[in-house]
C-alpha atoms as a PDB file:
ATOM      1  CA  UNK A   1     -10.560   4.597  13.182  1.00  0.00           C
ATOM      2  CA  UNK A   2      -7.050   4.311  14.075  1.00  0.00           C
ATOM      3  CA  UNK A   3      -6.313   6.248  17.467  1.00  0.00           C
ATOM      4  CA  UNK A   4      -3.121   8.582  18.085  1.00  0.00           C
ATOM      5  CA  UNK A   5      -3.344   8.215  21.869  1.00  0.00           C
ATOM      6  CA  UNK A   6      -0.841   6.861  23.366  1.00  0.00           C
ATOM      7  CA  UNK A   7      -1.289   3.487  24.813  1.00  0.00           C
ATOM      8  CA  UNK A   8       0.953   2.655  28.263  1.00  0.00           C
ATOM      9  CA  UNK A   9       3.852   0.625  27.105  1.00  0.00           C
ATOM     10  CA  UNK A  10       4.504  -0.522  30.799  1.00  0.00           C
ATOM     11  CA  UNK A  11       2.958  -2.457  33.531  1.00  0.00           C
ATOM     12  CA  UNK A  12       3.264  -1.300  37.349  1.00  0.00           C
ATOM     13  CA  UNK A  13       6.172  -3.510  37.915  1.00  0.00           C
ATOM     14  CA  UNK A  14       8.191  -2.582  34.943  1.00  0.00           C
ATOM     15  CA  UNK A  15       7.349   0.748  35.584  1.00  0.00           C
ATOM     16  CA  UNK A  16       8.561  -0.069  39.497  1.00  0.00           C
ATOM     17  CA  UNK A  17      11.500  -1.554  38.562  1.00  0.00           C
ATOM     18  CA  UNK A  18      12.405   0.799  35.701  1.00  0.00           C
ATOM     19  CA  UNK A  19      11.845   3.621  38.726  1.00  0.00           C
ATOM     20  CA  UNK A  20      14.234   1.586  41.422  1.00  0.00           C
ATOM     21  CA  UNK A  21      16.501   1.230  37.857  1.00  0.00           C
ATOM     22  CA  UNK A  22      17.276   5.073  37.508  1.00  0.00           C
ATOM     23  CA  UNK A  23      19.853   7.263  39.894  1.00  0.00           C
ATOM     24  CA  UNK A  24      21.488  10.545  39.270  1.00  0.00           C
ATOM     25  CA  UNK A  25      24.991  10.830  39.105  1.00  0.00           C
ATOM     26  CA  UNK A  26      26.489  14.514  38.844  1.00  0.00           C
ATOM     27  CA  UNK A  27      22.747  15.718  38.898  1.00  0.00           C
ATOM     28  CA  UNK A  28      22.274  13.326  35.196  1.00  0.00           C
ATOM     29  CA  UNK A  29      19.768  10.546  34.902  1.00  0.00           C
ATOM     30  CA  UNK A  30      20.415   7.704  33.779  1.00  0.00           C
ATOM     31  CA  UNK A  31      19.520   3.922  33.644  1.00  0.00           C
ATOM     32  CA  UNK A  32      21.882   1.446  35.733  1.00  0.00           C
ATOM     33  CA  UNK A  33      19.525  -1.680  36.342  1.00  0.00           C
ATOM     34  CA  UNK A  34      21.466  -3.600  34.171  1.00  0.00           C
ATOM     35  CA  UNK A  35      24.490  -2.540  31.954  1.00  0.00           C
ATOM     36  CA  UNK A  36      25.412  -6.482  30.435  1.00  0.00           C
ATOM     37  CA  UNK A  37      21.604  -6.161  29.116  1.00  0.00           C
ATOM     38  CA  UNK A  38      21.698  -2.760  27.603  1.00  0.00           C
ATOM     39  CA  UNK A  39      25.310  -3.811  26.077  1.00  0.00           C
ATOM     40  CA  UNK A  40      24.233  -6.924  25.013  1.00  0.00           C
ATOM     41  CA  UNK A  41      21.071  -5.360  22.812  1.00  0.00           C
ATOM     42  CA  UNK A  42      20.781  -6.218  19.226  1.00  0.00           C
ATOM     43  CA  UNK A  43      21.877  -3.459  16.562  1.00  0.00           C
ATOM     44  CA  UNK A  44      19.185  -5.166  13.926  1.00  0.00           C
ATOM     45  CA  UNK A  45      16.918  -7.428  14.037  1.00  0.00           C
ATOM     46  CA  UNK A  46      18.139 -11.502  13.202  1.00  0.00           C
ATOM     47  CA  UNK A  47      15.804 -10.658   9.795  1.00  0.00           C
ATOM     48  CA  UNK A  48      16.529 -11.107   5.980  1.00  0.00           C
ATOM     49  CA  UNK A  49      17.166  -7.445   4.653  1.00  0.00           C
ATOM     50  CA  UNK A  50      13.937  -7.368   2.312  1.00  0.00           C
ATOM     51  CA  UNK A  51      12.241  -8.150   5.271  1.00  0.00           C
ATOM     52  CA  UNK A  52      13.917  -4.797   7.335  1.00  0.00           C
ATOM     53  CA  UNK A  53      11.708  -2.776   4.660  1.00  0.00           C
ATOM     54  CA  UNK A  54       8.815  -3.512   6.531  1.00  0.00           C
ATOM     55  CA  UNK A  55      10.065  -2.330   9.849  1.00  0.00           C
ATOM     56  CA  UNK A  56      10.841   1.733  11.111  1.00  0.00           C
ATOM     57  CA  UNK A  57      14.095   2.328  12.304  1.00  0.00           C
ATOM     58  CA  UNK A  58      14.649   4.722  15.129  1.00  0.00           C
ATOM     59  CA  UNK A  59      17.844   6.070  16.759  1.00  0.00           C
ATOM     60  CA  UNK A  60      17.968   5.643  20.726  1.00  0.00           C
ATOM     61  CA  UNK A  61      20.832   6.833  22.376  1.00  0.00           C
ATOM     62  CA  UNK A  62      21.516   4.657  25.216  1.00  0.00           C
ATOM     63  CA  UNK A  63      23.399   5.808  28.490  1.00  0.00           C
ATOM     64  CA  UNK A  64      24.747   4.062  31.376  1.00  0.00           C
ATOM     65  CA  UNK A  65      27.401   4.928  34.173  1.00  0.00           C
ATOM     66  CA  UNK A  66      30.892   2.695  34.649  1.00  0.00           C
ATOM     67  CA  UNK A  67      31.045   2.994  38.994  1.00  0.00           C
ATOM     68  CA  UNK A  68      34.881   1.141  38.725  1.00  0.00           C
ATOM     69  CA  UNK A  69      35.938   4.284  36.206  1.00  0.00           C
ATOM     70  CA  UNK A  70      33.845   6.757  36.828  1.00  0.00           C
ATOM     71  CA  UNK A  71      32.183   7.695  33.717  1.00  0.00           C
ATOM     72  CA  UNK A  72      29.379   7.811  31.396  1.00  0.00           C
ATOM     73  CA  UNK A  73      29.166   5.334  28.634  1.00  0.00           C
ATOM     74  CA  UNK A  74      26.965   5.951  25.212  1.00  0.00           C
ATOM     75  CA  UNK A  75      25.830   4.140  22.407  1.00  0.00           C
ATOM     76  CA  UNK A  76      23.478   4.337  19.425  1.00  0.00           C
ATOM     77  CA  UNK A  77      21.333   1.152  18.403  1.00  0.00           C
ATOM     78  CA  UNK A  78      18.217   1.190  17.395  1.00  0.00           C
ATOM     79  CA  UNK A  79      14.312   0.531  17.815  1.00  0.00           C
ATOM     80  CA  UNK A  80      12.893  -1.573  14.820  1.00  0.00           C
ATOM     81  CA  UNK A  81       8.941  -1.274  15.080  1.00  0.00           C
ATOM     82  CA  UNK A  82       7.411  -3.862  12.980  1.00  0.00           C
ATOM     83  CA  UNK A  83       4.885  -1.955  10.204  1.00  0.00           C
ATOM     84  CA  UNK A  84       1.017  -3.005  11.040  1.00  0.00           C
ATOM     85  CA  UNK A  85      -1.389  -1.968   8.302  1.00  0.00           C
ATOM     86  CA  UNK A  86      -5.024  -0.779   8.579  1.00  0.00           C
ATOM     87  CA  UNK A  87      -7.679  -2.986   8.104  1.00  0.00           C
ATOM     88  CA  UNK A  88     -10.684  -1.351   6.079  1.00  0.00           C
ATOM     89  CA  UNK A  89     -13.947  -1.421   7.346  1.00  0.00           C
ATOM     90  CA  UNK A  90     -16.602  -4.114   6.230  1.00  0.00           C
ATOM     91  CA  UNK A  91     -18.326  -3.671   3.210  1.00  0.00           C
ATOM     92  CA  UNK A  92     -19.168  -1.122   1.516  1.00  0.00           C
ATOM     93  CA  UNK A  93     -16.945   0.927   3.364  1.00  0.00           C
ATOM     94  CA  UNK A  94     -13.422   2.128   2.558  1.00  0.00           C
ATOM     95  CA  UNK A  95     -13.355   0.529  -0.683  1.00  0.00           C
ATOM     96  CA  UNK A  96     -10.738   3.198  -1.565  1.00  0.00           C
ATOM     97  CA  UNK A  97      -8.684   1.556   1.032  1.00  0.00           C
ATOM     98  CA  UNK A  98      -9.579  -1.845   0.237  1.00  0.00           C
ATOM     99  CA  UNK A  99      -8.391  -1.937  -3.083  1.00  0.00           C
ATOM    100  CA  UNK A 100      -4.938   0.094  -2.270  1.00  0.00           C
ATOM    101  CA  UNK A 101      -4.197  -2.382   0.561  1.00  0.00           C
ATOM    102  CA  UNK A 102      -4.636  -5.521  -2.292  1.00  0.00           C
ATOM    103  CA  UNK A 103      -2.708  -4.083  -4.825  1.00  0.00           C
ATOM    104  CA  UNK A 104      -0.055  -2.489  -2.617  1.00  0.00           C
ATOM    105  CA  UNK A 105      -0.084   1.086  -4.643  1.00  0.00           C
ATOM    106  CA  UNK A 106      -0.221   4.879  -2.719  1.00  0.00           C
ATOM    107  CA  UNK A 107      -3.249   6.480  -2.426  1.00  0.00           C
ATOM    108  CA  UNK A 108      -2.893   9.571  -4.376  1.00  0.00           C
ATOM    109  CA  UNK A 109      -6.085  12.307  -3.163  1.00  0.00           C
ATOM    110  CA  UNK A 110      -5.605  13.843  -6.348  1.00  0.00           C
ATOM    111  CA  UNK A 111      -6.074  11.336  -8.238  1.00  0.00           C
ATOM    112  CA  UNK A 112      -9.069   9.791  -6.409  1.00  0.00           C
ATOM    113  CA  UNK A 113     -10.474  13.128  -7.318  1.00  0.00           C
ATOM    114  CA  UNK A 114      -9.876  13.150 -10.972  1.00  0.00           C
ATOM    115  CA  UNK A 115     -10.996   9.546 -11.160  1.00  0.00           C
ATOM    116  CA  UNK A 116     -14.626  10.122  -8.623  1.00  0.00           C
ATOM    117  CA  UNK A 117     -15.524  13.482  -9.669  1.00  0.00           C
ATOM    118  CA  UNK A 118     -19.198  12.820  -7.517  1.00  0.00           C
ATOM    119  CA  UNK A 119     -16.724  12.829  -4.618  1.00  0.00           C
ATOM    120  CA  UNK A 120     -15.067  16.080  -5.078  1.00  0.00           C
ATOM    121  CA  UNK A 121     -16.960  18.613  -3.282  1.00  0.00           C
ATOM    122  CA  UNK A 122     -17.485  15.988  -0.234  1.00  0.00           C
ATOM    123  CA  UNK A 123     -13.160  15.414  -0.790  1.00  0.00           C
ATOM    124  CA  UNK A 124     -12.666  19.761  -0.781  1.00  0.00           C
ATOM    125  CA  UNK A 125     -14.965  20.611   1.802  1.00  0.00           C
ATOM    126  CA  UNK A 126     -13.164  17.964   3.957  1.00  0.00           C
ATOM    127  CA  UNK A 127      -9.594  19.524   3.217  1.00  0.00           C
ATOM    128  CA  UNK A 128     -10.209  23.287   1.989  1.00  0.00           C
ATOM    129  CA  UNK A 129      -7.161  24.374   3.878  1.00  0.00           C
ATOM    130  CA  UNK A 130      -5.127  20.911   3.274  1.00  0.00           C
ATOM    131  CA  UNK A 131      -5.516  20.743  -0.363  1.00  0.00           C
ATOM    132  CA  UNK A 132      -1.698  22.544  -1.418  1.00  0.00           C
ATOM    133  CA  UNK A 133      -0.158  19.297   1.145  1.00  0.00           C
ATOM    134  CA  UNK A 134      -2.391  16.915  -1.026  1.00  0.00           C
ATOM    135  CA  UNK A 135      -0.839  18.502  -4.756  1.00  0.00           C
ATOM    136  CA  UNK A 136       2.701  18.556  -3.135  1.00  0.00           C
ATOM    137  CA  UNK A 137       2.062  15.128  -1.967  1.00  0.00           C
ATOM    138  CA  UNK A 138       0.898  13.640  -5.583  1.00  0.00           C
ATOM    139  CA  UNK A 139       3.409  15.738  -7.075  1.00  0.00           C
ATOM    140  CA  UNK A 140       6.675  13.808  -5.168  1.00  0.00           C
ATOM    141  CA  UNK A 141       4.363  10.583  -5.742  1.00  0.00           C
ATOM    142  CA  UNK A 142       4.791  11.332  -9.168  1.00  0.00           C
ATOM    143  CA  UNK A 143       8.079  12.208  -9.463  1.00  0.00           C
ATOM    144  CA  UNK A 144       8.959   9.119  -8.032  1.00  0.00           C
ATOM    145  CA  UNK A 145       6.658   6.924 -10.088  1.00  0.00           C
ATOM    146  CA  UNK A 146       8.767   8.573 -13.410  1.00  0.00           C
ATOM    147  CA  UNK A 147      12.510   7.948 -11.526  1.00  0.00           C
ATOM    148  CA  UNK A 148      11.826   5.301  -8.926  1.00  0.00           C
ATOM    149  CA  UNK A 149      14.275   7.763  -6.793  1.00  0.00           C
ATOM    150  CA  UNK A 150      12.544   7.812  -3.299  1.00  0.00           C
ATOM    151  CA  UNK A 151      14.443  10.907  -2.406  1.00  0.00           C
ATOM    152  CA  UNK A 152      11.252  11.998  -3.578  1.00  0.00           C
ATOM    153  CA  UNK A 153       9.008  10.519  -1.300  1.00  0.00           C
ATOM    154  CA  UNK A 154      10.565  12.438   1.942  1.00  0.00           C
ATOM    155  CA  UNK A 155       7.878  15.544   1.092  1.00  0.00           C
ATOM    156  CA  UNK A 156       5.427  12.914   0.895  1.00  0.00           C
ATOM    157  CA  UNK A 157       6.138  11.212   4.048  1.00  0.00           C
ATOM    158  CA  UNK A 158       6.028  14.839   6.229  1.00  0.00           C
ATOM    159  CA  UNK A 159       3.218  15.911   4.501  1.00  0.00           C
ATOM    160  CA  UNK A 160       1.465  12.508   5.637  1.00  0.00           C
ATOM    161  CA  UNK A 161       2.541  12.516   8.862  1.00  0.00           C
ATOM    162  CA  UNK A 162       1.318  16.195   9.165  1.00  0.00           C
ATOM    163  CA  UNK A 163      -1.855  15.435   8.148  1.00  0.00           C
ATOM    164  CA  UNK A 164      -2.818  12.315   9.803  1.00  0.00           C
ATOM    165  CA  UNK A 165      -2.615  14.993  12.727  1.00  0.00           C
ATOM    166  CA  UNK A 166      -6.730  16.100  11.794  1.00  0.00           C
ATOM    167  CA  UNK A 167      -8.015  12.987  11.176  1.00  0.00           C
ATOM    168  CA  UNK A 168     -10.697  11.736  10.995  1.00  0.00           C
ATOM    169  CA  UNK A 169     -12.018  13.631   8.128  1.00  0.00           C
ATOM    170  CA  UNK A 170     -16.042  13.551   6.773  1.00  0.00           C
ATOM    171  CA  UNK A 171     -14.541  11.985   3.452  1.00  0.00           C
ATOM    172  CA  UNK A 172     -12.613   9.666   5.358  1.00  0.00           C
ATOM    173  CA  UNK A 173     -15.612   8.762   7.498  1.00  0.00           C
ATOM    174  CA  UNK A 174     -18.267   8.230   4.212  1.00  0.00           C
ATOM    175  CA  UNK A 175     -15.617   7.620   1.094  1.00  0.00           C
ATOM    176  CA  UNK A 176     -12.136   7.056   1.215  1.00  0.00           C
ATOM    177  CA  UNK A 177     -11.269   5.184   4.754  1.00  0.00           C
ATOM    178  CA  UNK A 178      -8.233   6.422   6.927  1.00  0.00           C
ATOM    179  CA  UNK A 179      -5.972   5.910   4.019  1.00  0.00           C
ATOM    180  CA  UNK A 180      -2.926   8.444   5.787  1.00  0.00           C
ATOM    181  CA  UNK A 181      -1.395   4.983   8.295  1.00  0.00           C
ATOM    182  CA  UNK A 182      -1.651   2.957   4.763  1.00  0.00           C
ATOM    183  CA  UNK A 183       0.502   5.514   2.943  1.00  0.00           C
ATOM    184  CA  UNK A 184       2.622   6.696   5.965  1.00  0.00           C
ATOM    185  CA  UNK A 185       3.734   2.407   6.093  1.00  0.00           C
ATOM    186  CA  UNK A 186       3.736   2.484   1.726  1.00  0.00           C
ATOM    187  CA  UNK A 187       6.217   5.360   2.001  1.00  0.00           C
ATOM    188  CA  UNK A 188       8.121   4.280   5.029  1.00  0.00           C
ATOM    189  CA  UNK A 189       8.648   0.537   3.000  1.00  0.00           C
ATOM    190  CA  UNK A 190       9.661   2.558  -0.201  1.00  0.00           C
ATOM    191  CA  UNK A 191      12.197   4.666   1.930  1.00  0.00           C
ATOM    192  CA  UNK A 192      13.612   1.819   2.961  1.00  0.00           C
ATOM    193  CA  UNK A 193      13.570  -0.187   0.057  1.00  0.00           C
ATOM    194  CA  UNK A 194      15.518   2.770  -1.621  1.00  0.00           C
ATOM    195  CA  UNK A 195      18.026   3.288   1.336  1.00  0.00           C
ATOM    196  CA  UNK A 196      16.953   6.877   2.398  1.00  0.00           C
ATOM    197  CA  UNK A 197      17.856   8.194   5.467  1.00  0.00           C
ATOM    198  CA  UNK A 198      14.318   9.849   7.385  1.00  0.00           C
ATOM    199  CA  UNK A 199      12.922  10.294  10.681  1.00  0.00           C
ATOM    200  CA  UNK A 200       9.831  10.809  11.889  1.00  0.00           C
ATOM    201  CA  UNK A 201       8.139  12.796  15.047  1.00  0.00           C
ATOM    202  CA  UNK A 202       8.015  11.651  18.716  1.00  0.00           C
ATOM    203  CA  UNK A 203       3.912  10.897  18.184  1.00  0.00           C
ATOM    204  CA  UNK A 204       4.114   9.456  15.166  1.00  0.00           C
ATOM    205  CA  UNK A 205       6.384   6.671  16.131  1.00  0.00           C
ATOM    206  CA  UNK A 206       4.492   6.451  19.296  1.00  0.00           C
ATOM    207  CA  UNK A 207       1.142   6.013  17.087  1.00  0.00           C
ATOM    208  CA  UNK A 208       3.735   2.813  15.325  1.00  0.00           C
ATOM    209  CA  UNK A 209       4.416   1.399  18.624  1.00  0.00           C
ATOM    210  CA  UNK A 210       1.044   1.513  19.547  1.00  0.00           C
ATOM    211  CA  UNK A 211      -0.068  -0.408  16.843  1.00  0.00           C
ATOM    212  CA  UNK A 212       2.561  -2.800  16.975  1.00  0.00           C
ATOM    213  CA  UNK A 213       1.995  -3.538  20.547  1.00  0.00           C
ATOM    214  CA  UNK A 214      -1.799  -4.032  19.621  1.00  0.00           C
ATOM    215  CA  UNK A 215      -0.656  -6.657  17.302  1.00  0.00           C
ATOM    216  CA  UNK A 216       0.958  -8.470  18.817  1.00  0.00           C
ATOM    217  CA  UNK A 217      -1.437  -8.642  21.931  1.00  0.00           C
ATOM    218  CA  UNK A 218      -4.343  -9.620  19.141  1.00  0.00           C
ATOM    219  CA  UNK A 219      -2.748 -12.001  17.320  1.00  0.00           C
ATOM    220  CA  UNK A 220      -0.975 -13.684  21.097  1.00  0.00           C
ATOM    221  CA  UNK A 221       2.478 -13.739  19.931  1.00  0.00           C
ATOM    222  CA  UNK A 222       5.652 -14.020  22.354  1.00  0.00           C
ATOM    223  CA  UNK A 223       7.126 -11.210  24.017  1.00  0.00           C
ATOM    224  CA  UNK A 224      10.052  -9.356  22.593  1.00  0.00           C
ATOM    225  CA  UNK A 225      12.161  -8.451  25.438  1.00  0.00           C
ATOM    226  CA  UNK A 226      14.614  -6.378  23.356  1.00  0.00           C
ATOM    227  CA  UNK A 227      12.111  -4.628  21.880  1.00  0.00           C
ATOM    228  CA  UNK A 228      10.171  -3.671  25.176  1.00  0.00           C
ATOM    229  CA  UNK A 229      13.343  -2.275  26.378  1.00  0.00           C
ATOM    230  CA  UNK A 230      14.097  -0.292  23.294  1.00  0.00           C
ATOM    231  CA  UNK A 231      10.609   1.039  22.971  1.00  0.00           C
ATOM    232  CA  UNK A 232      11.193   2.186  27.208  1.00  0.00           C
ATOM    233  CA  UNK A 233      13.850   3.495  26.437  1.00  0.00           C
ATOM    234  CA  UNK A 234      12.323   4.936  23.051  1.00  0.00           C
ATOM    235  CA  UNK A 235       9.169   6.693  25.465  1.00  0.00           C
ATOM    236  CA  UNK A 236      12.347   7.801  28.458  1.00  0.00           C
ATOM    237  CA  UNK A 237      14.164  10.138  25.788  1.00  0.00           C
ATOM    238  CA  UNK A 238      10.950  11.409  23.885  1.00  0.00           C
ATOM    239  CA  UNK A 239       8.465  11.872  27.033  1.00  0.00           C
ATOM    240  CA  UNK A 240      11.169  11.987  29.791  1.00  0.00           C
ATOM    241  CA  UNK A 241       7.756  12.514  31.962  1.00  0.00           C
ATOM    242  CA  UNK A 242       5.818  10.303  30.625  1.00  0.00           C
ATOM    243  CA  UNK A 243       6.892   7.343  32.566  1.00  0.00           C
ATOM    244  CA  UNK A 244       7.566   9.256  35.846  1.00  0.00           C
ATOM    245  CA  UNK A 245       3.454  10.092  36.080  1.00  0.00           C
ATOM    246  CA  UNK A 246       2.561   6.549  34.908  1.00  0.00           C
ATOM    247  CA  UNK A 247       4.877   5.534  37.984  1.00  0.00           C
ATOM    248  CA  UNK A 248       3.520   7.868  40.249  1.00  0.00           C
ATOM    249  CA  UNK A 249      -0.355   6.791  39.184  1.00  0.00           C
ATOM    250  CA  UNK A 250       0.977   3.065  39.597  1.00  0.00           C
ATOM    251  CA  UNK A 251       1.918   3.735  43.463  1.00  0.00           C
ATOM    252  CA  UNK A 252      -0.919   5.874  44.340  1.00  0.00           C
ATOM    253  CA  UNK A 253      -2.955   2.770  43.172  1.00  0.00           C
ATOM    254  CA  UNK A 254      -1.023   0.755  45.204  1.00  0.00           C
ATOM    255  CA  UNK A 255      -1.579   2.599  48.268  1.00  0.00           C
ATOM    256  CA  UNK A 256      -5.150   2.972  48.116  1.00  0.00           C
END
């Protein structure tokens, strides 16, 4: 099953030399190790703008201090994290999944009960206090299906997000496969593909960096510099003491 647990972005050197990177100036943090770098970051990705759809875009705010005049600098670019979907299980498992991930369509609960009625108590007893997110949820899904407006899929996408928070469920386990990171990544491609503005929670784009770093650790593919950087920077603003423990931990390694 997919895990929500953070996975450490950082080695003990970056973590080092992000540490020896910060100072305080007027009793603010900020990041100084190297302004030409943070300046010099990408807004977007060098990528076709179909190909942007499969990618969430997040906001970071990045800081820096000017010694020669004496002030603070800001700027807003932006984290693109690369959209990695689930893989079902083997045979016979998650065919629900399965067959949503070939034919690129939203898995609609209500539906799946309408259309496997021998899976309907397992499917209530799993959600009998979740079941008014799954009818708003099919409800926008709808809506959108009839318009093609994704200003309709922004309920949707909370509702998801909200949700994959109690997972894993028993129907998810014995029926339907963890189908909540397939529609979170079918809603956050339709989003895009319709040019809404969104944003999601601090853990849930942790949960996307996490998978993306996975990725691209399985599958051996070069290193991203930018993208380390944002994501750092991404983890600074969102668990400001986050990296300050993994530091500590690092050192206290280091000195035993």
């Amino acid at each position: 099953m997919d895990s929500y647990k953070p996975k450490p972005l950082l080695n003990k050197s970056e973590l080092r030399q992000i540490k020896r990177s910060r100072t305080r100036v007027q009793g603010n943090k900020v990041i100084t190790d190297d302004v030409k770098k943070l300046k010099s970051l990408s807004v977007t990705p060098d990528l076709p703008a179909e190909e942007l759809a499969n990618y969430y875009k997040e906001p970071i705010w990045i800081e820096y201090y000017i010694p020669r005049e004496s002030r603070f600098a800001y700027e807003v670019k932006y984290l693109y994290v690369r959209l990695i979907d689930s893989e079902p299980r083997p045979y016979p498992l998650d065919s629900i999944l399965r067959e949503a991930a070939q034919k690129d369509y939203f898995v609609d609960l209500i539906d799946i009960i309408r259309l496997h009625p021998e899976k309907e108590k397992l499917i209530h007893s799993s959600y009998v206090n979740s079941m008014a997110f799954f009818e708003s949820i099919s409800s926008g899904y709808k809506q959108y299906q009839q318009t093609k407006d994704a200003h309709y899929l922004r309920i949707p996408l909370y509702h998801t997000e909200t949700l994959m928070k109690r997972e894993p469920s028993l129907s998810t386990l014995e029926f339907t496969g963890n189908f909540f990171m397939h529609n979170l990544n079918w809603l956050i491609r339709r989003l895009n593909k319709g040019g809404m503005e969104f944003s999601l929670e601090d853990e849930t784009i942790s949960v996307l960096i996490k998978r993306r770093n996975e990725y691209w650790e399985k599958k051996n593919l070069p290193a991203d510099e930018d993208f380390d950087l944002f994501a750092a920077l991404f983890y600074e603003q969102a668990f400001p003491n986050r990296g300050l423990e993994e530091i500590e931990a690092a050192e206290l390694l280091d000195e035993e």
